[in-house]
PDB file of N, CA and C in Angstrom:
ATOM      1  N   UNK A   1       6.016  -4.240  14.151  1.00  0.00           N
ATOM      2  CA  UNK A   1       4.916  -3.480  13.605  1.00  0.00           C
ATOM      3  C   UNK A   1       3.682  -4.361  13.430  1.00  0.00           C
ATOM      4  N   UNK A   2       3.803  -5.822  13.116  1.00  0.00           N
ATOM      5  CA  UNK A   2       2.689  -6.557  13.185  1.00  0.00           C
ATOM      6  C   UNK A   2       1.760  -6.854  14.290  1.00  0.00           C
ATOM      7  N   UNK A   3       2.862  -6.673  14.779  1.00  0.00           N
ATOM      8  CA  UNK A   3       1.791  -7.420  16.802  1.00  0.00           C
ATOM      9  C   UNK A   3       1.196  -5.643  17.527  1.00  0.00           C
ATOM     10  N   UNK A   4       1.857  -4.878  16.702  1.00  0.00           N
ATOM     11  CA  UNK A   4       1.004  -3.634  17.335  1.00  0.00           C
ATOM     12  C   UNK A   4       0.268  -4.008  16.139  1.00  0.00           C
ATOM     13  N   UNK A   5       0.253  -4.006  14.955  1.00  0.00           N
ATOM     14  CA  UNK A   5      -1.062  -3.877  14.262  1.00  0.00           C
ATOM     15  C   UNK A   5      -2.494  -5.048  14.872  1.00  0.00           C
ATOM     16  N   UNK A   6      -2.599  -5.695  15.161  1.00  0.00           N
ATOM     17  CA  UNK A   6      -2.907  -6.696  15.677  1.00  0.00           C
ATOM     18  C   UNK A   6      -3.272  -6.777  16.868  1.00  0.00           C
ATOM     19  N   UNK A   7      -2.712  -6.253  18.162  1.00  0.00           N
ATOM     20  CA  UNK A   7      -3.170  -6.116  19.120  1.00  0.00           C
ATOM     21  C   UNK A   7      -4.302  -4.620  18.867  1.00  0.00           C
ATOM     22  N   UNK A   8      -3.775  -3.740  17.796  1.00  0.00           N
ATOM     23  CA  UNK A   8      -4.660  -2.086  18.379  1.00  0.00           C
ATOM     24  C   UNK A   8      -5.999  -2.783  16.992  1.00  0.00           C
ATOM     25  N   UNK A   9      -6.143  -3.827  16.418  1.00  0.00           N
ATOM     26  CA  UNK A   9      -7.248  -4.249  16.018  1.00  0.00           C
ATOM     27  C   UNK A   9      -8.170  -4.978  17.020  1.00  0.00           C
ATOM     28  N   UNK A  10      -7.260  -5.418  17.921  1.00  0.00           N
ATOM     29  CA  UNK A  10      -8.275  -6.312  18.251  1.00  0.00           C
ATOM     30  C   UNK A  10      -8.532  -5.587  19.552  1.00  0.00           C
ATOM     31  N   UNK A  11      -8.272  -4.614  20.372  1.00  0.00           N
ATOM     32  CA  UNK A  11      -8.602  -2.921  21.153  1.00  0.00           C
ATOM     33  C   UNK A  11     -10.062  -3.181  20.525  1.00  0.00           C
ATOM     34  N   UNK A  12      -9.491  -2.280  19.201  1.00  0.00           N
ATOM     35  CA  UNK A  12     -10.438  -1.560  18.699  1.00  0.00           C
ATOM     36  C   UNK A  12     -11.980  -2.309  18.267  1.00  0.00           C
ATOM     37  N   UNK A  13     -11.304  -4.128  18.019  1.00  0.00           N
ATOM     38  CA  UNK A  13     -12.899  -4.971  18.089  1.00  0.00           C
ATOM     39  C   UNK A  13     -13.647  -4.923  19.173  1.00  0.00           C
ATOM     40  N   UNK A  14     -12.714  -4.840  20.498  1.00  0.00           N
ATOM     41  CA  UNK A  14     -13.222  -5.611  21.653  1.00  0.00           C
ATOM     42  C   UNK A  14     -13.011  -4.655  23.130  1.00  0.00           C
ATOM     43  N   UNK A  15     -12.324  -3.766  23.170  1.00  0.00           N
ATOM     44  CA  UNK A  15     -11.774  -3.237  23.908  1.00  0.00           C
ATOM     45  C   UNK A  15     -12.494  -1.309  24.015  1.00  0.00           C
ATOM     46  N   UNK A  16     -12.429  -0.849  23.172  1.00  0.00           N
ATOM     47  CA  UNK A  16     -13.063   0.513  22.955  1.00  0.00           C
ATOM     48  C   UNK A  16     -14.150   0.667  22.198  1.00  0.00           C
ATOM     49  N   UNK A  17     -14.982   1.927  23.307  1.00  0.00           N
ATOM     50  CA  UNK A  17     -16.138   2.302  22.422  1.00  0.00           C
ATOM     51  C   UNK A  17     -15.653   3.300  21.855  1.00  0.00           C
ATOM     52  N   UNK A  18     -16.059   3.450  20.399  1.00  0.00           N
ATOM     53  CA  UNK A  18     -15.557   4.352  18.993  1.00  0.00           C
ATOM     54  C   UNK A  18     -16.715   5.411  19.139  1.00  0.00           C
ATOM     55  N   UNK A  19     -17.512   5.433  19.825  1.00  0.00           N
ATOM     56  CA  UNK A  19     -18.211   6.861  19.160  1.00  0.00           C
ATOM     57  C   UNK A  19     -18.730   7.058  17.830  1.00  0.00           C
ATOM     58  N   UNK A  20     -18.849   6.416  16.744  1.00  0.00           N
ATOM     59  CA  UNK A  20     -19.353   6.264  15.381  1.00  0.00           C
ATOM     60  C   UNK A  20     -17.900   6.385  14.730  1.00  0.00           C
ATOM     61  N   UNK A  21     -16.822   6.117  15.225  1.00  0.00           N
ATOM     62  CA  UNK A  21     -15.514   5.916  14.304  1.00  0.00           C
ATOM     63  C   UNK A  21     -15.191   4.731  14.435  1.00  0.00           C
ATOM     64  N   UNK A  22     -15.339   3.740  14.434  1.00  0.00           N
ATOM     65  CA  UNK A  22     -15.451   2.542  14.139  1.00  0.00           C
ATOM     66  C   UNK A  22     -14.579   2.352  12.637  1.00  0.00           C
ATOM     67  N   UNK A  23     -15.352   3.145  11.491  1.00  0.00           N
ATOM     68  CA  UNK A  23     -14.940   2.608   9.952  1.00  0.00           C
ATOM     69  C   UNK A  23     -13.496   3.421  10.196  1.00  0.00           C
ATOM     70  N   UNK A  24     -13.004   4.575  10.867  1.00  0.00           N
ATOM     71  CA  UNK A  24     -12.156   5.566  10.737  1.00  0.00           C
ATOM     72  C   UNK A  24     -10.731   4.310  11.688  1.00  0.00           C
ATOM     73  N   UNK A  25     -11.410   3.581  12.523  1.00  0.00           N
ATOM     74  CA  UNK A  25     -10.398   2.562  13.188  1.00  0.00           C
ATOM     75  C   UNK A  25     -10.201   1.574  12.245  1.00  0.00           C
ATOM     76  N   UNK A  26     -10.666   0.846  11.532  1.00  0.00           N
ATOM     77  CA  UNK A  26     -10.654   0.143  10.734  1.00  0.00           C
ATOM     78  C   UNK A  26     -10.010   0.460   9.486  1.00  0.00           C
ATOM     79  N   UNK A  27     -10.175   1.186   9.242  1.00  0.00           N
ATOM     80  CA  UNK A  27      -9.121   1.981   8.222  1.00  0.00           C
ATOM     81  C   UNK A  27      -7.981   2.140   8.741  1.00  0.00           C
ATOM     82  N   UNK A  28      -7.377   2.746  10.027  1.00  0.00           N
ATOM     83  CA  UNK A  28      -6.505   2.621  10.560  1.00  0.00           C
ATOM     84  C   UNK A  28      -5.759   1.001  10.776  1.00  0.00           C
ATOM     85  N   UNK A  29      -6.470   0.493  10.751  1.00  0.00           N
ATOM     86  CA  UNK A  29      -5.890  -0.930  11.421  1.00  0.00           C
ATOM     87  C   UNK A  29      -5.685  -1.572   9.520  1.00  0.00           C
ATOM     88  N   UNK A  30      -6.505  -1.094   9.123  1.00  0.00           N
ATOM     89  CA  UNK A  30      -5.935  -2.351   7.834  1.00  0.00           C
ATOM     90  C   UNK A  30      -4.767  -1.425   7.042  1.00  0.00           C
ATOM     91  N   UNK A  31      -4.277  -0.184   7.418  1.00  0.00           N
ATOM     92  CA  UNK A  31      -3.100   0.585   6.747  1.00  0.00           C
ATOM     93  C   UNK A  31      -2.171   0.232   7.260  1.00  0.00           C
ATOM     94  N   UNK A  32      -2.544   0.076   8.680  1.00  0.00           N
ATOM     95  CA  UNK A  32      -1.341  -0.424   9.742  1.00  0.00           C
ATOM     96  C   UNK A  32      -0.594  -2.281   9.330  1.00  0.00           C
ATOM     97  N   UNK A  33      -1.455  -2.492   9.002  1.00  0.00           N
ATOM     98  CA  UNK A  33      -1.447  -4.256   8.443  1.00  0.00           C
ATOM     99  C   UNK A  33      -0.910  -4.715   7.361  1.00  0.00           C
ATOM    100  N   UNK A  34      -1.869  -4.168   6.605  1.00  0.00           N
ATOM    101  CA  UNK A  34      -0.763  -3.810   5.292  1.00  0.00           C
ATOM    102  C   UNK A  34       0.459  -3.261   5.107  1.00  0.00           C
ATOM    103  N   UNK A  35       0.964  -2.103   5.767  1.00  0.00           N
ATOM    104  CA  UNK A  35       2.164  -1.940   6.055  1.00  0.00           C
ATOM    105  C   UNK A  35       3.425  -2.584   6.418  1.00  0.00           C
ATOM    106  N   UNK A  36       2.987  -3.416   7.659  1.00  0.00           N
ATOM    107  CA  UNK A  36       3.464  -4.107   8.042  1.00  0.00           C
ATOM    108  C   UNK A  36       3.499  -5.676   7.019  1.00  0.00           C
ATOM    109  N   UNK A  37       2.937  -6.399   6.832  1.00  0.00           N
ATOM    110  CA  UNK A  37       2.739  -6.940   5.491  1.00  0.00           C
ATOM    111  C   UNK A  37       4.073  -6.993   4.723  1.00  0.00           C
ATOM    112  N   UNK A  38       3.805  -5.713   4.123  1.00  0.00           N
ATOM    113  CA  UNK A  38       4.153  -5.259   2.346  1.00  0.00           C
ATOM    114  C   UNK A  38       5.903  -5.039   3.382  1.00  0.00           C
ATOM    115  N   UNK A  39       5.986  -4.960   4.668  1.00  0.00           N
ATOM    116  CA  UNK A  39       7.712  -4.496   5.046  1.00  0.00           C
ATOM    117  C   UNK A  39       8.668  -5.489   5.290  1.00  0.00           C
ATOM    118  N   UNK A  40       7.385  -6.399   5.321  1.00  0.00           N
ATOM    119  CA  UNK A  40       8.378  -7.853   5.495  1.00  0.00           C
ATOM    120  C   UNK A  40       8.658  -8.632   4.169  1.00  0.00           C
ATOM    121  N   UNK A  41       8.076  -8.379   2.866  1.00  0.00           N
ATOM    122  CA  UNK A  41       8.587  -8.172   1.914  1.00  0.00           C
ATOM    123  C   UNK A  41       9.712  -6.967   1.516  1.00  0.00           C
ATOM    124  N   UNK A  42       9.891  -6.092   1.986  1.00  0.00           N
ATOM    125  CA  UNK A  42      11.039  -5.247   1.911  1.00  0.00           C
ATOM    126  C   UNK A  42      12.242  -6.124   2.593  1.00  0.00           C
ATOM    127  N   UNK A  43      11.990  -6.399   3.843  1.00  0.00           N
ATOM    128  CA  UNK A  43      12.638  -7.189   4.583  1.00  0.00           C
ATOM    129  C   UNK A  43      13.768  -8.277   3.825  1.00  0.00           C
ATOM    130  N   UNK A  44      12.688  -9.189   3.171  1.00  0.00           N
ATOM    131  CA  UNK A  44      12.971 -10.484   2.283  1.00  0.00           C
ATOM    132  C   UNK A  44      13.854  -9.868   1.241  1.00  0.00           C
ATOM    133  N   UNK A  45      13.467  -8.537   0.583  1.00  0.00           N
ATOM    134  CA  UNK A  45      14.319  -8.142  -0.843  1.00  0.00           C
ATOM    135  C   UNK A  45      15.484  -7.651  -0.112  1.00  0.00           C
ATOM    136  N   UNK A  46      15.750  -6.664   0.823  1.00  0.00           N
ATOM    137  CA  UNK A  46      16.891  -6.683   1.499  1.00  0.00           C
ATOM    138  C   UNK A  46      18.181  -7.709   1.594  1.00  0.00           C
ATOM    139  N   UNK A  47      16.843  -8.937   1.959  1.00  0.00           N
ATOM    140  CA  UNK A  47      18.419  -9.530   2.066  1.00  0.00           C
ATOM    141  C   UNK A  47      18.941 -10.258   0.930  1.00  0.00           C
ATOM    142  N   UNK A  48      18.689 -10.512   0.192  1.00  0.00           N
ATOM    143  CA  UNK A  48      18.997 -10.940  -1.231  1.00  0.00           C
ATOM    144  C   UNK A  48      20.182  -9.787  -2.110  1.00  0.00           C
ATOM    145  N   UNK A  49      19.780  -8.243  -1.593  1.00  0.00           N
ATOM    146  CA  UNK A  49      20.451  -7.132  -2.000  1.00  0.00           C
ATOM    147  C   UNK A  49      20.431  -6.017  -0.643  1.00  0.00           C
ATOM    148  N   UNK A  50      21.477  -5.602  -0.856  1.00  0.00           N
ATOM    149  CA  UNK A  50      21.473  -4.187   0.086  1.00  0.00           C
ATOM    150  C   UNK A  50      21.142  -3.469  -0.631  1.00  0.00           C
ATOM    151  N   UNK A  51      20.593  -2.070  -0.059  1.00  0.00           N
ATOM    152  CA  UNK A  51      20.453  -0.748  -0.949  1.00  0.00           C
ATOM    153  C   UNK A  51      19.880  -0.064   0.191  1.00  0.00           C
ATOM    154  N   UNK A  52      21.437   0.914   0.413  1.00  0.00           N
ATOM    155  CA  UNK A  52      20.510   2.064   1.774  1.00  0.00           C
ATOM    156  C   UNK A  52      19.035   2.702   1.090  1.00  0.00           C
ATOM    157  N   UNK A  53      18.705   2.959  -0.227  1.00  0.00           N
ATOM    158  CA  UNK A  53      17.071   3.900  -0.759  1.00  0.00           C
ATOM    159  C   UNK A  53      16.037   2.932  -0.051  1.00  0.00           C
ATOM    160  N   UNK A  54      16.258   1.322  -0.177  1.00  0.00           N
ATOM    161  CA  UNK A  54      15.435   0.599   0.304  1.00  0.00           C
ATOM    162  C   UNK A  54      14.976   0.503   1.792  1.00  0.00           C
ATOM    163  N   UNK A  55      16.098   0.972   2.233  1.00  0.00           N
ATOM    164  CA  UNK A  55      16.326   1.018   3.860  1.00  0.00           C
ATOM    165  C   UNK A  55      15.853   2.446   4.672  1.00  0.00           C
ATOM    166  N   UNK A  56      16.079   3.260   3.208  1.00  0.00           N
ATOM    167  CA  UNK A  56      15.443   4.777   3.992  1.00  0.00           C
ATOM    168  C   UNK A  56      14.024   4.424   3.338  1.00  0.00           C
ATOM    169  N   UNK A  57      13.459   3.708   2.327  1.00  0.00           N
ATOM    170  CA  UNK A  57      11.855   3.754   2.108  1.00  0.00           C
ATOM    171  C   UNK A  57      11.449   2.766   2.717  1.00  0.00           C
ATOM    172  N   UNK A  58      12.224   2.286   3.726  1.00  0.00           N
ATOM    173  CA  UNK A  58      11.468   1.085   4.331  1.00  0.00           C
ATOM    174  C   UNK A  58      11.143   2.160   5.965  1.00  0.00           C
ATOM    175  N   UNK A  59      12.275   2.580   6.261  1.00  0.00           N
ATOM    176  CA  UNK A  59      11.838   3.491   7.718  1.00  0.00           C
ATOM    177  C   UNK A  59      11.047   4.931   7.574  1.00  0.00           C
ATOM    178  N   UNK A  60      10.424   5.300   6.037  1.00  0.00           N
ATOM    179  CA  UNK A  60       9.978   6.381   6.100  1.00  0.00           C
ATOM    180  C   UNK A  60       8.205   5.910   5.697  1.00  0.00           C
ATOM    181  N   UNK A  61       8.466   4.196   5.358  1.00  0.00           N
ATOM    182  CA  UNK A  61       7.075   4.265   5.474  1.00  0.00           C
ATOM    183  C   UNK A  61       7.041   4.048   7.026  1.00  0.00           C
ATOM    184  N   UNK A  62       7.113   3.192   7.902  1.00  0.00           N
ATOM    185  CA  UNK A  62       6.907   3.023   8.934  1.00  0.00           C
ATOM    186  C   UNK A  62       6.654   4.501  10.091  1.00  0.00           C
ATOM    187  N   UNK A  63       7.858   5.458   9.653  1.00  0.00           N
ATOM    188  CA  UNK A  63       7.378   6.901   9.996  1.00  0.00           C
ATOM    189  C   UNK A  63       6.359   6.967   9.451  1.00  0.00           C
ATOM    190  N   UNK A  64       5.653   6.784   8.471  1.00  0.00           N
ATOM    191  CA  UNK A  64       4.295   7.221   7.735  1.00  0.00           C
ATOM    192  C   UNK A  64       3.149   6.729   8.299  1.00  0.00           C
ATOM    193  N   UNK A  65       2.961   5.455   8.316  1.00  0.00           N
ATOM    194  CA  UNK A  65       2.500   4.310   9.370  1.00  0.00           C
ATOM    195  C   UNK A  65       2.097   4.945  10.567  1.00  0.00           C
ATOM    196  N   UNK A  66       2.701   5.694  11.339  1.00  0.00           N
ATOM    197  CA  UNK A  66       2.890   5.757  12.506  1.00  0.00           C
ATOM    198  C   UNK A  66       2.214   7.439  12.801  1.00  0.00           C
ATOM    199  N   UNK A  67       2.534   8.081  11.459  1.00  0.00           N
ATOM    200  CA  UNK A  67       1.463   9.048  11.496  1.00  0.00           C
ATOM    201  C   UNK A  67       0.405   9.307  11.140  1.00  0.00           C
ATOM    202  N   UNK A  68      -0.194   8.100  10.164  1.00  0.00           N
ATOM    203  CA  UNK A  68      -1.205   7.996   9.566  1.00  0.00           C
ATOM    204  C   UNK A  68      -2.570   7.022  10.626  1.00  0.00           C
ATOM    205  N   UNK A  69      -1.965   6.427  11.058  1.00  0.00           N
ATOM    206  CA  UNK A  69      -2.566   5.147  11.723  1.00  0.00           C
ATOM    207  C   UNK A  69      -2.477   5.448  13.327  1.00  0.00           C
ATOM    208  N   UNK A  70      -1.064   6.043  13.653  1.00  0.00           N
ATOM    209  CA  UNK A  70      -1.241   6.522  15.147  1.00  0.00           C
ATOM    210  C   UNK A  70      -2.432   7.490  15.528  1.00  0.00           C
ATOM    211  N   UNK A  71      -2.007   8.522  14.204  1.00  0.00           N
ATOM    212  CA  UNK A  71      -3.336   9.876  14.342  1.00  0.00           C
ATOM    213  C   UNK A  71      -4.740   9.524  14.366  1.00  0.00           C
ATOM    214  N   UNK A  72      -4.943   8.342  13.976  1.00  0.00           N
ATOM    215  CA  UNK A  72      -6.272   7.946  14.244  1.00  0.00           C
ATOM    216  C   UNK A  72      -6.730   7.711  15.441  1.00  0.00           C
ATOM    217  N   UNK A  73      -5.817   6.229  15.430  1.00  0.00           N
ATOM    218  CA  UNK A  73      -5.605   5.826  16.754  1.00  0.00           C
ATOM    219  C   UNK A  73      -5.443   7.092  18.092  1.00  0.00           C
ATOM    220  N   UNK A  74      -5.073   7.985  18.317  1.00  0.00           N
ATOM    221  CA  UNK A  74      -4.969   9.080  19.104  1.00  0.00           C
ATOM    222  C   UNK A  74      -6.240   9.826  18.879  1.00  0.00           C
ATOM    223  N   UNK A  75      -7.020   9.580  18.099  1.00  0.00           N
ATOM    224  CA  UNK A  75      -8.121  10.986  18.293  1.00  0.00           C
ATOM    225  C   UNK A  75      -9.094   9.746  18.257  1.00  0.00           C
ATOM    226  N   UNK A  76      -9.151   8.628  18.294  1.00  0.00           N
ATOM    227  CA  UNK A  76     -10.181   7.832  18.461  1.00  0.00           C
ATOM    228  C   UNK A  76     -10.235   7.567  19.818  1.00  0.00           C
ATOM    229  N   UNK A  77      -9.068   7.538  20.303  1.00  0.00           N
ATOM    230  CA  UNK A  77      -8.824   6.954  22.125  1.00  0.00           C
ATOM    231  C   UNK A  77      -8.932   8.198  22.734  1.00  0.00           C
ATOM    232  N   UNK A  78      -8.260   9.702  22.449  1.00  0.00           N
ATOM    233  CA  UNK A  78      -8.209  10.506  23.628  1.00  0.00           C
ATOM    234  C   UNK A  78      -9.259  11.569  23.121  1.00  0.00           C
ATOM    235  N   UNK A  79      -9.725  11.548  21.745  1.00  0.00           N
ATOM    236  CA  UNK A  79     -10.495  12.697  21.037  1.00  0.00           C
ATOM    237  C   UNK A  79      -9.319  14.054  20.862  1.00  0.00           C
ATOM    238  N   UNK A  80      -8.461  13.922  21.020  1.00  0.00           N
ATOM    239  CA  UNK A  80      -7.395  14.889  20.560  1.00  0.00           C
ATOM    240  C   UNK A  80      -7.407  15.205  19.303  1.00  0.00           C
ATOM    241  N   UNK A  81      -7.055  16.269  18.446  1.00  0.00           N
ATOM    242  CA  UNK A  81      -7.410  16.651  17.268  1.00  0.00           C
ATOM    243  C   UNK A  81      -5.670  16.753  16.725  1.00  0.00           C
ATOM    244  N   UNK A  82      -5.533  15.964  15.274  1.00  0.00           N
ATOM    245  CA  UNK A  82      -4.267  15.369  15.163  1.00  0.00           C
ATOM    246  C   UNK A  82      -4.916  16.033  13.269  1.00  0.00           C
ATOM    247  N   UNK A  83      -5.413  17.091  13.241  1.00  0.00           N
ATOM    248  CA  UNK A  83      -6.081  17.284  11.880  1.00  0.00           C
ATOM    249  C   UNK A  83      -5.175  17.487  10.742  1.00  0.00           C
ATOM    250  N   UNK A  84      -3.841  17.774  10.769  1.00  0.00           N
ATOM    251  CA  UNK A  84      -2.584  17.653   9.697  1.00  0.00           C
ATOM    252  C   UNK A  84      -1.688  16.453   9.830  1.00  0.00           C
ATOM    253  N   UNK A  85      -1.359  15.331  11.437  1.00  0.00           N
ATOM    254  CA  UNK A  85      -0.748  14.575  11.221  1.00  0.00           C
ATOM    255  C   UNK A  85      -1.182  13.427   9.994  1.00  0.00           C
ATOM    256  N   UNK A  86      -2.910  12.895   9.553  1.00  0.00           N
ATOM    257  CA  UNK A  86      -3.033  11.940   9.265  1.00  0.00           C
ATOM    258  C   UNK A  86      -2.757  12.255   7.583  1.00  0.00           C
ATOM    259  N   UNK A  87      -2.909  13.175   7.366  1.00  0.00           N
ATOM    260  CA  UNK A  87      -2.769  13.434   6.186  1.00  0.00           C
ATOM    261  C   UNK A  87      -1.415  13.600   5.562  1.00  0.00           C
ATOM    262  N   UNK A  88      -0.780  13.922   6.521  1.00  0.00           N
ATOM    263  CA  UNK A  88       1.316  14.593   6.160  1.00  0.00           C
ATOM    264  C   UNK A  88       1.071  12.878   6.266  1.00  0.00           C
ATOM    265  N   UNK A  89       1.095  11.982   7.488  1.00  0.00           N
ATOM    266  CA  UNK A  89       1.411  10.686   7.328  1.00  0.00           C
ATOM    267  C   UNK A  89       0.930   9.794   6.060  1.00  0.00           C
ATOM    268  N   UNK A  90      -0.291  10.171   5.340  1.00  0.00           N
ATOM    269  CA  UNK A  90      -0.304   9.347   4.185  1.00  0.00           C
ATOM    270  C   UNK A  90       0.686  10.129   3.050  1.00  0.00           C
ATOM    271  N   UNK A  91       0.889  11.037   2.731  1.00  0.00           N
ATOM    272  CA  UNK A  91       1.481  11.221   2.576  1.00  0.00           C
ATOM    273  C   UNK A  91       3.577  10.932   2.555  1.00  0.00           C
ATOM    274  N   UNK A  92       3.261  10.811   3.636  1.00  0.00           N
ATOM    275  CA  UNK A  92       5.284  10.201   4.261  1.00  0.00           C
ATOM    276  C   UNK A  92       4.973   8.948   3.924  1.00  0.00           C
ATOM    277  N   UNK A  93       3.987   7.855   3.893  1.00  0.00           N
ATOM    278  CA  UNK A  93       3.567   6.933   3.186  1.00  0.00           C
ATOM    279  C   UNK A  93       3.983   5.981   1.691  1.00  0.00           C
ATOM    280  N   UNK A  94       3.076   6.874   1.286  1.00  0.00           N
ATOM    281  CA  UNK A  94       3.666   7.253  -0.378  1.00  0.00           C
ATOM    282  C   UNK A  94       5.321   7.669  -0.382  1.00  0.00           C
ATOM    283  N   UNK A  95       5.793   8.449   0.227  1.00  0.00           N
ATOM    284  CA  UNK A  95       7.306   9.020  -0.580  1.00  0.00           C
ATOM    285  C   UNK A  95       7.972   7.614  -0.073  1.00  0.00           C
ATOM    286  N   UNK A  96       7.534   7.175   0.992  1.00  0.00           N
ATOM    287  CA  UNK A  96       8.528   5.651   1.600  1.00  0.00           C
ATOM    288  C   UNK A  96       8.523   4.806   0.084  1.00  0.00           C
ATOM    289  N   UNK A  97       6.895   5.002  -0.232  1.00  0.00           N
ATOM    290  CA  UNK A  97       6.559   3.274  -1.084  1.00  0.00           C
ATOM    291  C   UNK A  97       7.397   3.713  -2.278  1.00  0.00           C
ATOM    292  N   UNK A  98       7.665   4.896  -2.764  1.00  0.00           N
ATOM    293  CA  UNK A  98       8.311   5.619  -3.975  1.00  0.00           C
ATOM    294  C   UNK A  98       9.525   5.361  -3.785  1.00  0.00           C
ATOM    295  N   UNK A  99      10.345   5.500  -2.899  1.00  0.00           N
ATOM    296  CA  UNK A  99      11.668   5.257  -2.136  1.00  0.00           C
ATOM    297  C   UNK A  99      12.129   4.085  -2.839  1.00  0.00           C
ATOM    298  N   UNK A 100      11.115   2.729  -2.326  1.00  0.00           N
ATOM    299  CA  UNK A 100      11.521   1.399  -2.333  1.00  0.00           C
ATOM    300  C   UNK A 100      11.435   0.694  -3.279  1.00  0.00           C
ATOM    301  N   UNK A 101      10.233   1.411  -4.472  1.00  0.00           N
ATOM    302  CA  UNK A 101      10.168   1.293  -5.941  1.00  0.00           C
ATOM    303  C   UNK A 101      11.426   1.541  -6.643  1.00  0.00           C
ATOM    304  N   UNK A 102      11.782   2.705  -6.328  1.00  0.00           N
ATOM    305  CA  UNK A 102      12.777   3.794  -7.535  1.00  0.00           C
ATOM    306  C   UNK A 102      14.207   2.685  -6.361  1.00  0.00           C
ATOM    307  N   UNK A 103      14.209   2.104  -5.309  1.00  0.00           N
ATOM    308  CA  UNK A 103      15.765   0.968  -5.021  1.00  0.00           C
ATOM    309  C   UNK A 103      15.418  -0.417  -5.836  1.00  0.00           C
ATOM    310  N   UNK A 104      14.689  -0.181  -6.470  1.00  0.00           N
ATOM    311  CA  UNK A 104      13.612  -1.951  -7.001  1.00  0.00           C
ATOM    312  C   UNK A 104      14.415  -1.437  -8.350  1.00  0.00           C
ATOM    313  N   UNK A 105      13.772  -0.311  -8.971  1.00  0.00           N
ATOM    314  CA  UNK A 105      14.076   0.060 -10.890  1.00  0.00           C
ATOM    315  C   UNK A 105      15.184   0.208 -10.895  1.00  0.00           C
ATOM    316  N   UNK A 106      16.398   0.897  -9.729  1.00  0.00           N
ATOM    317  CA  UNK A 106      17.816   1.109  -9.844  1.00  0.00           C
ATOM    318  C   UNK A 106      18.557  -0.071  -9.733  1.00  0.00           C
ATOM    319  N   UNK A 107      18.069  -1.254  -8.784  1.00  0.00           N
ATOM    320  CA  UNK A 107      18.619  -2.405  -9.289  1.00  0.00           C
ATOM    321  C   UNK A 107      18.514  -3.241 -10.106  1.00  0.00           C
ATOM    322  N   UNK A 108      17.125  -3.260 -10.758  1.00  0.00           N
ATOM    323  CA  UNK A 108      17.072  -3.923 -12.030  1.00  0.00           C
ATOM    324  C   UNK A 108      18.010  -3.569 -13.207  1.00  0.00           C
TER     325      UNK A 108
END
């Protein structure tokens, strides 16, 4: 998830004209980053402990990720209109990061 975040930033510096979505890619790319980020800390707590909640809020942010940040990414590159994915994806987002909290408070 890092080296796509990373390569579709650096597209989007150097590679495509945005049409005045520029800030709308950029937003995309630093959700995508952060994501990726904050999973390799999931990663790290994993292995110290198992807990399938951690493991389903770790693949439901990345589903989230992928609809939040792809949908951009897709209507910035093809102009396709993705007008409920980006929003259900921040959304699937959040219930991941809630997921991996509420496997954090159940093992404490």
């Amino acid at each position: 998830m890092s080296l796509s975040a990373v390569i579709l930033a650096a597209l989007g510096s150097h590679a495509v004209d945005m049409n005045g979505l520029l800030e709308s890619w950029k937003a995309a790319s630093r959700i995508h980053m952060f994501s990726a980020a904050a999973l390799f800390g999931v990663a790290a707590l994993h292995s110290r402990w198992e807990s399938r909640l951690l493991i389903w809020g770790a693949w439901v942010v990345v589903t989230g990720t992928i609809m939040f940040s792809g949908g951009i990414y897709l209507h910035i590159l093809s102009g396709f209109k993705v007008s409920n994915l980006v929003p259900a994806g921040g959304l699937v987002m959040m219930t991941g990061w809630l997921l991996a909290a509420l496997a954090f408070l159940k093992k404490s």
